[in-house]
Protein backbone atom coordinates (compact mmCIF):
# COMPACT_ATOMS: atom_id res chain seq x y z
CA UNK A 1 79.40 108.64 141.60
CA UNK A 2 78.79 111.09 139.27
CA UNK A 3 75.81 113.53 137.80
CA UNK A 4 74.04 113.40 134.48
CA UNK A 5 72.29 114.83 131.84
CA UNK A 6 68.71 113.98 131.23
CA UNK A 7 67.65 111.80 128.48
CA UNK A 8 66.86 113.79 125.06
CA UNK A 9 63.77 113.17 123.77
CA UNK A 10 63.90 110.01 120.79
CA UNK A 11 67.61 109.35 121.91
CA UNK A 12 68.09 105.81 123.12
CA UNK A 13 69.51 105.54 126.34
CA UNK A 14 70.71 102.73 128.94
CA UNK A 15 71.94 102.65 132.35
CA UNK A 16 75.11 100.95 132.90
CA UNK A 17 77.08 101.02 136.19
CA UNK A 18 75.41 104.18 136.97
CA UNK A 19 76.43 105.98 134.00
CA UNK A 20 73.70 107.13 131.08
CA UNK A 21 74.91 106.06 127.76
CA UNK A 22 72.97 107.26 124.68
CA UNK A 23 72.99 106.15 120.85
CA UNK A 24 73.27 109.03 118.44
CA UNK A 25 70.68 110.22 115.93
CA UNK A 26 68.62 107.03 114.15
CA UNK A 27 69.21 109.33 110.95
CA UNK A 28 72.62 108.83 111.24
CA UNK A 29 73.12 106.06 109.05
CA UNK A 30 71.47 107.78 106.41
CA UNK A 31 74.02 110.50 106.44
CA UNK A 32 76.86 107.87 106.77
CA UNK A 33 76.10 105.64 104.44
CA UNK A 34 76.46 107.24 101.73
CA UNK A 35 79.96 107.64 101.81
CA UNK A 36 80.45 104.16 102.45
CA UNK A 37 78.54 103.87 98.73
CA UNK A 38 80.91 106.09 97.02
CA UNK A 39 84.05 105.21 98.17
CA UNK A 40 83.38 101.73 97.22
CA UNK A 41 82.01 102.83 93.75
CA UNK A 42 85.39 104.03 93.92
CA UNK A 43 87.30 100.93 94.27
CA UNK A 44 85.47 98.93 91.95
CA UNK A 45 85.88 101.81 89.26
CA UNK A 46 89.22 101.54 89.54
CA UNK A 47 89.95 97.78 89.83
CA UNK A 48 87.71 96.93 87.00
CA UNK A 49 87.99 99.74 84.47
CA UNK A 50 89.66 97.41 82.46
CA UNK A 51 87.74 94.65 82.10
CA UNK A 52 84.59 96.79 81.28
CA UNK A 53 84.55 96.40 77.91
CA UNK A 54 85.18 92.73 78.12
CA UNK A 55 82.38 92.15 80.67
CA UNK A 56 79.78 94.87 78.52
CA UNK A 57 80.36 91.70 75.32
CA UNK A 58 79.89 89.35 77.68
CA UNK A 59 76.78 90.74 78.93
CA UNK A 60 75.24 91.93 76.40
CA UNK A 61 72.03 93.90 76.31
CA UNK A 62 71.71 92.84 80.09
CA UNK A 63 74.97 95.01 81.04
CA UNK A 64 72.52 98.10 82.30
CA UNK A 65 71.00 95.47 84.39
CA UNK A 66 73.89 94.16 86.35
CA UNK A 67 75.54 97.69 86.72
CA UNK A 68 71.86 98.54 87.99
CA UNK A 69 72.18 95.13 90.76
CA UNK A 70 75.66 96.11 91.14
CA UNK A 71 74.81 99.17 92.39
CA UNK A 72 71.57 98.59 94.82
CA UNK A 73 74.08 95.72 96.33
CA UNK A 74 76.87 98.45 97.45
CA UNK A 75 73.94 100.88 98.41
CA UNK A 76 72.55 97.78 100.80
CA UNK A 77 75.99 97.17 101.92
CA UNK A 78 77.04 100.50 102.59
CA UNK A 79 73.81 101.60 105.03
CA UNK A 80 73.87 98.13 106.37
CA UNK A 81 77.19 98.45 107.45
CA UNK A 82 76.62 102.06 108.53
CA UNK A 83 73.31 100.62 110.80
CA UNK A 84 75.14 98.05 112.57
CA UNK A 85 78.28 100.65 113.26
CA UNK A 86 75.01 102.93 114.68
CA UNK A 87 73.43 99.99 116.88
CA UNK A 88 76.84 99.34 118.50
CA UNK A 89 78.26 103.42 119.28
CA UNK A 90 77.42 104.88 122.70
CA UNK A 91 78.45 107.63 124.60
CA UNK A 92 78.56 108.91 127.87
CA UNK A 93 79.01 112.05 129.87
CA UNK A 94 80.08 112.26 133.52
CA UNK A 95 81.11 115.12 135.63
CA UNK A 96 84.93 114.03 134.04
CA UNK A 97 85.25 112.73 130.57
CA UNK A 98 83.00 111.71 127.93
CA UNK A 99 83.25 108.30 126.74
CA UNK A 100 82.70 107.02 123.17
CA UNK A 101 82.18 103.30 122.53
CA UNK A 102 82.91 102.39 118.79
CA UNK A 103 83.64 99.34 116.53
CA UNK A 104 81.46 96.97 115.00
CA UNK A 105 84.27 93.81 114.06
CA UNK A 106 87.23 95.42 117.21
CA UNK A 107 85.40 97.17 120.09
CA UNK A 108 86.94 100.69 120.80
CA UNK A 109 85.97 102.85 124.38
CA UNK A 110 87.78 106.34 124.15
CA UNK A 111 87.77 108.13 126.91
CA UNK A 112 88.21 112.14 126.81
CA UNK A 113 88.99 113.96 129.78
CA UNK A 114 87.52 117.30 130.14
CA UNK A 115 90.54 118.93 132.14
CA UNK A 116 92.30 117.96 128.97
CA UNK A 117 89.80 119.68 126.76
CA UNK A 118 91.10 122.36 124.16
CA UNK A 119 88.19 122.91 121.66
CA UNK A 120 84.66 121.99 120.69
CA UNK A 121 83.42 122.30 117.27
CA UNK A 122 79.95 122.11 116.34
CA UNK A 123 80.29 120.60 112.64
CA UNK A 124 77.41 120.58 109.68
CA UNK A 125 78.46 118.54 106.50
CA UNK A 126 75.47 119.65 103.56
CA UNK A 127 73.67 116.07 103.76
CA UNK A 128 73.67 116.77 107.79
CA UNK A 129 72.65 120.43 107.63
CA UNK A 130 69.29 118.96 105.41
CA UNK A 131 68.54 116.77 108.23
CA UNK A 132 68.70 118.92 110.75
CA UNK A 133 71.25 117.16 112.58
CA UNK A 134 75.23 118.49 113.41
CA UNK A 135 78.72 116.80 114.83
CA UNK A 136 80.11 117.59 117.73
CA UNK A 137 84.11 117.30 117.90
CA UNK A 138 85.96 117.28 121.14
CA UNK A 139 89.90 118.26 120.52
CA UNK A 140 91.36 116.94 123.76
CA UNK A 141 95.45 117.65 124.78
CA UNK A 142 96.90 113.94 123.69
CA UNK A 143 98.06 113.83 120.52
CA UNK A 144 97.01 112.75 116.98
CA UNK A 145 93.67 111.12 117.33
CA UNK A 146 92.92 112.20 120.49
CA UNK A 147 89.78 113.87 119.35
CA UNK A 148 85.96 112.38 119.94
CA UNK A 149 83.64 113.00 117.77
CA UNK A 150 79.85 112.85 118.57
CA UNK A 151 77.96 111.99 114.69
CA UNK A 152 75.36 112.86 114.45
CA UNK A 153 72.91 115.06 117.17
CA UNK A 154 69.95 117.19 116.68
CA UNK A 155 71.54 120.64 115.99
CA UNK A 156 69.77 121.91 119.42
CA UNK A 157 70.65 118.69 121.19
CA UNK A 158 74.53 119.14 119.90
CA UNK A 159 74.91 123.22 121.01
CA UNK A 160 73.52 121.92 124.74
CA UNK A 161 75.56 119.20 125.37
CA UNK A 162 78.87 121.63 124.13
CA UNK A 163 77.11 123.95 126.44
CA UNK A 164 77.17 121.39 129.37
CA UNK A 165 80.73 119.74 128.42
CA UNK A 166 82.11 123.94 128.40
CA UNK A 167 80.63 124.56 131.80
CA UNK A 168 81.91 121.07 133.66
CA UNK A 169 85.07 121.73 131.76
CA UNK A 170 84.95 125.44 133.14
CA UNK A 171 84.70 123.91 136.69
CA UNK A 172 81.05 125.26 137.37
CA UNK A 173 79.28 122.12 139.34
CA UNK A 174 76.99 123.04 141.42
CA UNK A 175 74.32 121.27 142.96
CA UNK A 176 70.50 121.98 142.49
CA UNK A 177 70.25 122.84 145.85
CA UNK A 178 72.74 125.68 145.76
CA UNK A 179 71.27 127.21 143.04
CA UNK A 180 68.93 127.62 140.69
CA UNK A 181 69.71 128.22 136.86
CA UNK A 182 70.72 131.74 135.61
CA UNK A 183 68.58 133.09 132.78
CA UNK A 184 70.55 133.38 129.63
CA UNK A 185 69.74 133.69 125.69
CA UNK A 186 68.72 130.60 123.70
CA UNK A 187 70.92 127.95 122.61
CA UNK A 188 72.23 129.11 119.23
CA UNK A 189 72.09 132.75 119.75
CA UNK A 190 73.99 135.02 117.84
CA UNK A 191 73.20 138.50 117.31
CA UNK A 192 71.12 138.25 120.20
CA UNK A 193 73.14 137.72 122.92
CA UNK A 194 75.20 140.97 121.99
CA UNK A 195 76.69 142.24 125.12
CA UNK A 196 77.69 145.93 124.83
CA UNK A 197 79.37 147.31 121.93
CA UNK A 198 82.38 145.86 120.28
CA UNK A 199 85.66 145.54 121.87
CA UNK A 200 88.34 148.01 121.70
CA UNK A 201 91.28 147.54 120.18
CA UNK A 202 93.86 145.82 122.56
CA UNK A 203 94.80 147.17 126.00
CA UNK A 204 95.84 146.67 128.99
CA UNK A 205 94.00 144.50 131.05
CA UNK A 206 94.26 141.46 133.70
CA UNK A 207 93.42 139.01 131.57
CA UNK A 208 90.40 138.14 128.88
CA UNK A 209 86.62 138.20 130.86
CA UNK A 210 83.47 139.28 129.75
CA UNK A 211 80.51 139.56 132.50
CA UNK A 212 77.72 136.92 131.51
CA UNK A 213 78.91 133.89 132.22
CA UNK A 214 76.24 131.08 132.75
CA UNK A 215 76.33 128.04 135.12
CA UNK A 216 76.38 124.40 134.95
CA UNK A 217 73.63 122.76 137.21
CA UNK A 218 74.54 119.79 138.14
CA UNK A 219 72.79 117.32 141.15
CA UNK A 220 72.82 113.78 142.24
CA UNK A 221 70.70 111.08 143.35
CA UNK A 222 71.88 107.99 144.58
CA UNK A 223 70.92 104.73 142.45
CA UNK A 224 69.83 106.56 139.27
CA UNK A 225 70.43 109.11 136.81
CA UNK A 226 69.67 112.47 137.67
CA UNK A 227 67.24 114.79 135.49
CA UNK A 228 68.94 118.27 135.99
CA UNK A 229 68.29 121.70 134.31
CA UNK A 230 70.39 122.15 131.40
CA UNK A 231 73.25 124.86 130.89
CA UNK A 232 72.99 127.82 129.41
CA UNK A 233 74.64 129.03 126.70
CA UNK A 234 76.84 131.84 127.74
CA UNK A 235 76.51 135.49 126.07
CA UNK A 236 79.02 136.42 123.50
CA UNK A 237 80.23 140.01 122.02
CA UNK A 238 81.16 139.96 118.30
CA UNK A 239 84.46 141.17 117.54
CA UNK A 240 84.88 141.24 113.77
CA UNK A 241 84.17 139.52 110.11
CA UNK A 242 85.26 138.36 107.18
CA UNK A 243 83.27 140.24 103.89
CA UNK A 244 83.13 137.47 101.44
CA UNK A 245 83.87 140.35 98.44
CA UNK A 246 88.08 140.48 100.37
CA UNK A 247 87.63 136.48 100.87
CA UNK A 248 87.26 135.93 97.18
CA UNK A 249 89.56 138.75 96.05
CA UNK A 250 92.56 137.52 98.31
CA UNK A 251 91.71 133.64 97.42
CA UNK A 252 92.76 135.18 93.54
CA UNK A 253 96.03 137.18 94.56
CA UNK A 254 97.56 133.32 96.03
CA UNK A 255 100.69 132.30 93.89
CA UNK A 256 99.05 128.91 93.05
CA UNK A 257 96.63 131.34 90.40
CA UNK A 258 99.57 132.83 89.18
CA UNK A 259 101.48 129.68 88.53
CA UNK A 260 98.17 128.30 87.07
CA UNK A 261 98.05 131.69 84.32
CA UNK A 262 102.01 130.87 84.15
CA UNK A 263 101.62 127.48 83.27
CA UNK A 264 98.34 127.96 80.59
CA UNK A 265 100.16 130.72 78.82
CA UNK A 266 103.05 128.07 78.66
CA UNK A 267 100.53 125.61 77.36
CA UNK A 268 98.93 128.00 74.77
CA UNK A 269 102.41 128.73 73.32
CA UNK A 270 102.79 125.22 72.68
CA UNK A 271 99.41 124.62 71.21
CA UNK A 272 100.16 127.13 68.70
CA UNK A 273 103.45 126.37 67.88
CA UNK A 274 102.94 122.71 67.66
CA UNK A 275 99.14 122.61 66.38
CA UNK A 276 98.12 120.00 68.59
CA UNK A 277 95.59 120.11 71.39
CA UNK A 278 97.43 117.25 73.67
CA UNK A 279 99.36 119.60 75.28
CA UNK A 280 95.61 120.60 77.52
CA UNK A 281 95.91 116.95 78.60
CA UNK A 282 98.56 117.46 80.51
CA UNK A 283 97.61 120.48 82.52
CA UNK A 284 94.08 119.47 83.56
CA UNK A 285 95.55 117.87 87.00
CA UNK A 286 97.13 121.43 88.06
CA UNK A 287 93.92 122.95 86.68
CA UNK A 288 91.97 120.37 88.39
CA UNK A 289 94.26 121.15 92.24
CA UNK A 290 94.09 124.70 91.95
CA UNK A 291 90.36 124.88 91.49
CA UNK A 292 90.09 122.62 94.78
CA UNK A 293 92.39 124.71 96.57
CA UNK A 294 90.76 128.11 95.72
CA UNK A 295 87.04 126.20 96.33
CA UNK A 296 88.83 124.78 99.63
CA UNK A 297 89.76 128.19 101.16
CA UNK A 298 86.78 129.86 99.72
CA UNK A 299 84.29 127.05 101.88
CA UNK A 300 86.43 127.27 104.58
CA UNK A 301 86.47 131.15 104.94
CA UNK A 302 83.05 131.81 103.82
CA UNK A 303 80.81 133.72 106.25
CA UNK A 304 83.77 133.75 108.99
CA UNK A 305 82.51 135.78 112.45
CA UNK A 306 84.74 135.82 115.46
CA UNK A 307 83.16 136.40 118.75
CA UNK A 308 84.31 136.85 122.90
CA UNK A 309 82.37 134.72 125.39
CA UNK A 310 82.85 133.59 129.21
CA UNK A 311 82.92 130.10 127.20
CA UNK A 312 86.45 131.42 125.52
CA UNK A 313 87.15 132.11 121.65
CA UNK A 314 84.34 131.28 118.88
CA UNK A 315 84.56 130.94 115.22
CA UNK A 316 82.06 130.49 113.16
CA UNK A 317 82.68 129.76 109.05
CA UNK A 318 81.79 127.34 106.58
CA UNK A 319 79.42 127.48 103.59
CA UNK A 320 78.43 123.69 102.35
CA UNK A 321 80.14 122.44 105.80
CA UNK A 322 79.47 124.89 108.86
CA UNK A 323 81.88 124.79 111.50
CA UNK A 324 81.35 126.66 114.88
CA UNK A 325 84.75 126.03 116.97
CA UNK A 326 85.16 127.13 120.88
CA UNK A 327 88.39 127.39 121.75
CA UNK A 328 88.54 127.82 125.77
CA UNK A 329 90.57 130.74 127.70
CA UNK A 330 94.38 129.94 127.44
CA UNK A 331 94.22 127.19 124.98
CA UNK A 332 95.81 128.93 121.93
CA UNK A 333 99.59 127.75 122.19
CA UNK A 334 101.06 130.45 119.66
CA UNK A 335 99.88 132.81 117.11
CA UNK A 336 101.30 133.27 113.61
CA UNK A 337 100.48 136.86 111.72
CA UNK A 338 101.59 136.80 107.85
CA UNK A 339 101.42 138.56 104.59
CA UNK A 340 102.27 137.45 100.96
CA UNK A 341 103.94 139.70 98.75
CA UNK A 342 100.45 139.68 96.93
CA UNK A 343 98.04 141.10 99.50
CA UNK A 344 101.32 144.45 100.25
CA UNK A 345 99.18 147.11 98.43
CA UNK A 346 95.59 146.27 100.01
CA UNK A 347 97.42 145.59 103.68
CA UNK A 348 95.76 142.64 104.02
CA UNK A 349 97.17 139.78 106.51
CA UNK A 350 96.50 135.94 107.53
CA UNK A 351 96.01 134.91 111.13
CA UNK A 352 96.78 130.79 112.22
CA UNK A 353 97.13 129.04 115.73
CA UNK A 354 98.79 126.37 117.48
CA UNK A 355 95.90 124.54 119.91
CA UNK A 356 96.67 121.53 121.45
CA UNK A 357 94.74 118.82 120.36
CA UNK A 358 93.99 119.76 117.02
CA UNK A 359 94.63 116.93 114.50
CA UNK A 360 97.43 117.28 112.04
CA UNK A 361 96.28 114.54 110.07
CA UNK A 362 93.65 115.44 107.31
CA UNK A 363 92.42 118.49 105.11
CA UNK A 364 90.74 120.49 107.41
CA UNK A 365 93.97 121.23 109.33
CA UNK A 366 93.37 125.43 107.86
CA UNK A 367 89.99 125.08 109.10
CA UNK A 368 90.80 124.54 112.05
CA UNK A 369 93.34 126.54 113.13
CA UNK A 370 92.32 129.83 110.86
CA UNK A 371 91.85 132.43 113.23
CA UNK A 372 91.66 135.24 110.64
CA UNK A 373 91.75 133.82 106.88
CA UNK A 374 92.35 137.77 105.72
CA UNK A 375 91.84 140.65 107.12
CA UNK A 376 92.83 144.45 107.58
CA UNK A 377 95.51 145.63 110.65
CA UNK A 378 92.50 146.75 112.31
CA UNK A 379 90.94 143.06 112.29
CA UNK A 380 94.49 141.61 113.14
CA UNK A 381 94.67 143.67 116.34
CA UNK A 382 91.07 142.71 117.57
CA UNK A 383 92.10 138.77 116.39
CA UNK A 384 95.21 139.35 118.88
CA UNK A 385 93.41 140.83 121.39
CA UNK A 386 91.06 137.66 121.61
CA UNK A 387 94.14 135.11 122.05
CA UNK A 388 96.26 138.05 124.51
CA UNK A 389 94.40 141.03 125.36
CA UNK A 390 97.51 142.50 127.67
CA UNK A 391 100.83 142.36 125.35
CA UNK A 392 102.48 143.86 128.58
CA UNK A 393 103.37 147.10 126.67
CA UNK A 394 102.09 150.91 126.43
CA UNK A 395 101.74 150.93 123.25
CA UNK A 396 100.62 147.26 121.35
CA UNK A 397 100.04 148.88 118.39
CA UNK A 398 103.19 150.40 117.39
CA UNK A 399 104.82 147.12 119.12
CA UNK A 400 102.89 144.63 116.60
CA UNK A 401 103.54 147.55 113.36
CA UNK A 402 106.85 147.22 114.30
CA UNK A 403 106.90 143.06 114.20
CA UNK A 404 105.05 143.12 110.81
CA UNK A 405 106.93 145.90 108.66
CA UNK A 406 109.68 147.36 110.31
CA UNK A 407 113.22 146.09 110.26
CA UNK A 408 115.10 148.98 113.60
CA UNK A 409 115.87 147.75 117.05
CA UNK A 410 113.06 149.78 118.60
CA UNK A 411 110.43 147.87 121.24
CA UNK A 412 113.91 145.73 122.04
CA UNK A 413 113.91 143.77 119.38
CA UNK A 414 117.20 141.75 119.19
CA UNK A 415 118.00 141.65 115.47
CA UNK A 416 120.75 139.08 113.43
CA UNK A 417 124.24 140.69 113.02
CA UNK A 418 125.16 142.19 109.56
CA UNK A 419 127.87 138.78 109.42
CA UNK A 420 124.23 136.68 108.65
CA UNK A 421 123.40 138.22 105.31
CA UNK A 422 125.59 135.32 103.66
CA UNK A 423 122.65 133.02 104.71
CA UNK A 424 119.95 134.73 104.28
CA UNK A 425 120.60 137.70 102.17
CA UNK A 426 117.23 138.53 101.41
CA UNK A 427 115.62 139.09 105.01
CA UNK A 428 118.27 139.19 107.51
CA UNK A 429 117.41 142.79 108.43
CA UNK A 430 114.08 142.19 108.99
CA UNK A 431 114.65 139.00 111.30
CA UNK A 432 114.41 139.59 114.78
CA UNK A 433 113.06 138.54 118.61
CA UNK A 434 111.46 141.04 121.49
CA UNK A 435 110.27 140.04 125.07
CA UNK A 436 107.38 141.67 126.70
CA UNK A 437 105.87 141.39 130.04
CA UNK A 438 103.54 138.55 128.54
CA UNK A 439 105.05 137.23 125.43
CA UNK A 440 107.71 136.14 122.92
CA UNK A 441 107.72 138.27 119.55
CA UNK A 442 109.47 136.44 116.77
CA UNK A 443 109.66 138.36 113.41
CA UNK A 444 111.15 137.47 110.09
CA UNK A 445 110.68 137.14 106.39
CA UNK A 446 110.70 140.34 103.68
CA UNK A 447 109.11 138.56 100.74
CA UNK A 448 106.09 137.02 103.15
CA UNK A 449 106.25 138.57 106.38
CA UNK A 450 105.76 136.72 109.74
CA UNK A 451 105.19 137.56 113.07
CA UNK A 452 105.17 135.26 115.38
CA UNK A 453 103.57 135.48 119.24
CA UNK A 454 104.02 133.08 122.02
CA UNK A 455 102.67 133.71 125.28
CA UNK A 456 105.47 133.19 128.04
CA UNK A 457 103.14 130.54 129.99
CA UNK A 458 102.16 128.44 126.60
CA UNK A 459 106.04 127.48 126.34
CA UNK A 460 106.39 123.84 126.07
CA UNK A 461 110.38 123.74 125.55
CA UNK A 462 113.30 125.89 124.17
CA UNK A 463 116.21 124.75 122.11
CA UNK A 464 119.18 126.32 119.78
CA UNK A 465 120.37 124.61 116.60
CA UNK A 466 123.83 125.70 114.48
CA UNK A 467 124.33 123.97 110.98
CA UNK A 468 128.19 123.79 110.12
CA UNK A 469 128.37 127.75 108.56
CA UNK A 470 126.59 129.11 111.37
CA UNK A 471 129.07 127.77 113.79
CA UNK A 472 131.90 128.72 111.97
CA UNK A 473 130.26 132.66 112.22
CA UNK A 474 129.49 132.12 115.70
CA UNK A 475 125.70 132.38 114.77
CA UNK A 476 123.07 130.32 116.41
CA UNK A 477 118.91 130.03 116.05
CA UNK A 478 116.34 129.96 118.50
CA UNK A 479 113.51 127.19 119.12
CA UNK A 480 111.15 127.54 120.62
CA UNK A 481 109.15 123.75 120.86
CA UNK A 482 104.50 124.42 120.45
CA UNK A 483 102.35 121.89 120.14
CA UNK A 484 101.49 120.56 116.59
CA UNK A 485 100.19 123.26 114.08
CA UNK A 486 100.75 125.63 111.53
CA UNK A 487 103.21 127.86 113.80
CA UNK A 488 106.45 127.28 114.06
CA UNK A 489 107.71 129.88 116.61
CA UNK A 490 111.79 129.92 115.56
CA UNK A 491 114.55 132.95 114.87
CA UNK A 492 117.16 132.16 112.75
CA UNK A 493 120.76 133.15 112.40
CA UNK A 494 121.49 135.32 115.93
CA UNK A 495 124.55 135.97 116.90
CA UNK A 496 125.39 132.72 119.36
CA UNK A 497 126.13 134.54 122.81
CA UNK A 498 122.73 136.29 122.02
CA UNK A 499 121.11 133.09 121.48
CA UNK A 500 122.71 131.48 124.49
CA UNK A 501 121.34 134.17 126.52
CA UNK A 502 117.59 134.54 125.47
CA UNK A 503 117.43 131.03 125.85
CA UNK A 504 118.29 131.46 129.69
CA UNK A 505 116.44 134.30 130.06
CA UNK A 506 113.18 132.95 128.20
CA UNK A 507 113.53 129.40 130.80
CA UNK A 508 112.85 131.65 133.20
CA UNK A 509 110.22 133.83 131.92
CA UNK A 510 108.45 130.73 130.99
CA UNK A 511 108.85 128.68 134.81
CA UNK A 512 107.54 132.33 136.04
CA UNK A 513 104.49 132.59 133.78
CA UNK A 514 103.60 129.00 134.26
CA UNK A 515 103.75 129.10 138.04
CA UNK A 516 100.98 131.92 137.91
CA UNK A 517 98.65 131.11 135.11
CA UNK A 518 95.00 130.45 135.53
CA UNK A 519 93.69 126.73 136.85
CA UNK A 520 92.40 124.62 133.68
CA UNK A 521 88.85 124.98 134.87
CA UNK A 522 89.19 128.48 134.80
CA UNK A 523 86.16 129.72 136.18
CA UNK A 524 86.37 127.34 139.00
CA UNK A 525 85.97 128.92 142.37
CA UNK A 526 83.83 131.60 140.90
């Protein structure tokens, strides 16, 4: 048996087996259906753009008119289809999972477990954000599509149920008669629920908690659904944003701009010298990628805030589609820190993460795993400080300067042998590997500049790899195996005893951390 939420107000709702299910927004196929509409606008576009002209004789003066039919028939079709997928998706939340039934032709249940949770986002396409109404993603350990998504909720509905799915996931069930609900700040709040000043820049500490935290209520009655008070939203500190003025400026200094002035200068010369305008024709599609990418990166990383919260890591960006992401404590597999040749002279660096569960599968991989689309060494510090405020050093500062920019031995690192430069004579000086008390430092790269972080517990494997010259000059590189993502934590060309040994070495580290990290409901037994 197992406790519920109460019923929103005008959200359909059955009992089933003792569990609530409830439909999502009736709006929903509104906001749906369109894109049902367009992509098969799409496919007739393209499978009959050649008999247009043929059909237009045929037609006549009545060709309007049909297009006109044509058109109100794939509008009908596309919300009808869109209605019936609405009438047939539930969902469910216990104590455990939540459960999504889908499929209108082949019935679907998923079933996400919340032990196994890694992120919520709280998603707003434009059409959504007009209706009031928001997504709510679950990113669950398990794989490509492992994820449930909740489309659509009320925008207030979808922030309290990520507030109740955090605090189960957290391991706060209590029962009303234990306790009775903790004030807290409005669902939503930003600014508002401000506690203290901002953080510090990293430093030693025991591990990442902020006072504040807010508790799940939870209650049951046998026979029927219990009607329990909802969570509250837990207080957050800002810790740094993104001014649009550097998002813009650094979305210009990318190589794909240059290669697009490379490429029309090209064109130009060609135009002139051959007095012919067909040349244009045949940059348009680079024209035509670069503008998405630049538009991509600006949507994604407009109006980016990162804040601290009991709840764990949240991100808030997005200006047509606005995201808010929680990532809980310890869910953030590795870190990548880099810096194109571009952004040397303004100091300005990227910031991307490895969390399990994230899909690898569409566009909105960046958006998802950005933790700091470009920012100053200050803002890079903070960003680390979020995913591993104790770097088990004295001095974190100097350690991460010396990861980013530096090329010497000092804080440990364990650099390639001077044999290596035939492989990679470019950046073998700077590549190199440290071990702190808490993580794996991985440097490398000279033209773009990486540093890579991996706390010791968030190790999923280790491995070595030679290619036929590096065993023949004894050299070896260093694995070591994350979940899907953008990072790929890896050292190349060390000498092969070296290799042999951190690999040892790390195993260990790695069983050690493991053994003593935090439960997955991590503020159970508070």
């Amino acid at each position: 048996m197992s406790a519920h939420r109460p019923i929103t107000a005008g959200t359909a709702a059955q009992i089933e087996d003792g569990v609530q299910w409830r439909r999502m927004h009736p709006v929903t196929p509104a906001v749906k259906g369109w894109k049902v509409f367009v992509a098969a606008l799409v496919v007739i576009g393209t499978q009959s753009a050649d008999g247009v002209q043929e059909l237009a004789d045929w037609l006549g003066g009545r060709v309007w008119l049909a297009a006109a039919a044509l058109l109100v028939v794939v509008l009908l079709v596309g919300f009808g289809y869109s209605a019936i997928a609405w009438r047939v998706t539930r969902f469910a939340v216990t104590d455990d999972a939540v459960q999504l039934r889908t499929g209108v032709l082949f019935r679907q249940q998923r079933h996400a477990r919340l032990d196994r949770l890694q992120a919520i986002d709280v998603v707003q396409p434009l059409l959504a954000r007009l209706f009031g109404l928001a997504e709510l993603r679950l990113e669950v350990a398990g794989g490509a599509g492992s994820a449930v998504s909740l489309a659509f909720l009320r925008e207030a509905e979808a922030e309290q149920l990520r507030a109740d799915l955090l605090a189960r996931a957290a391991g706060l069930h209590r029962r009303p008669s234990d306790a009775a609900p903790a004030p807290g700040p409005a669902v939503g709040t930003d600014a508002g629920a401000t506690a203290g000043p901002h953080p510090a820049a990293p430093v030693a500490s025991g591990g990442m908690t902020v006072p504040g935290a807010q508790s799940a209520i939870e209650g049951e009655v046998p026979g029927a659904p219990d009607f329990l008070p909802p969570a509250q939203t837990a207080p957050e500190r800002p810790v740094f944003s993104v001014p649009l003025p550097r998002l813009l400026l650094s979305t210009l200094l990318t190589w794909a701009v240059l290669w697009l002035l490379v490429w029309v200068g090209v064109v130009v010369v060609v135009m002139i010298v051959s007095r012919s305008i067909g040349p244009v024709v045949g940059i348009l599609p680079a024209m035509f990628a670069v503008v998405s990418y630049l538009w991509g990166r600006l949507n994604r990383g407009a109006n980016f805030r990162a804040a601290i919260s009991p709840d764990g890591i949240r991100l808030r960006h997005g200006l047509t589609e606005t995201r808010a992401q929680t990532v809980p404590p310890g869910r953030v597999q590795a870190v990548r820190i880099y810096q194109s040749i571009l952004w040397r002279k303004a100091d300005w660096w990227r910031m991307e993460i490895n969390v399990a569960g994230y899909s690898q599968e569409d566009d909105s991989q960046q958006t998802d795993t950005s933790l700091l689309p470009v920012g100053t060494r200050e803002d890079v510090m903070l960003a680390l400080w979020l995913v591993l405020p104790d770097l088990g050093v004295e001095d974190p500062h100097a350690l991460v300067d010396a990861g980013l920019t530096r090329t010497d031995r000092e804080f440990g690192f364990l650099t390639a042998p001077r044999r290596s430069r035939w492989l990679d004579p470019i950046a073998w000086r700077r590549t190199g590997v440290t071990v702190t008390e808490r993580a794996l430092l991985m440097r490398r790269g000279r033209i773009t500049r990486c540093l890579v972080v991996v706390p010791h517990e968030r190790t999923q494997s280790l491995g070595l790899s030679q290619g036929p010259l590096e065993r023949r000059m004894g050299l070896a590189s260093f694995q070591v195996h994350s979940t899907p993502g953008p990072v790929t934590p890896a050292v190349h060309h060390l000498a092969a005893t070296d290799a042999a040994q951190l690999i040892e070495d790390q195993s260990v580290r790695a069983r050690t951390a493991r053994a003593g990290a935090g439960p997955e409901q991590w503020m159970s037994g508070r």
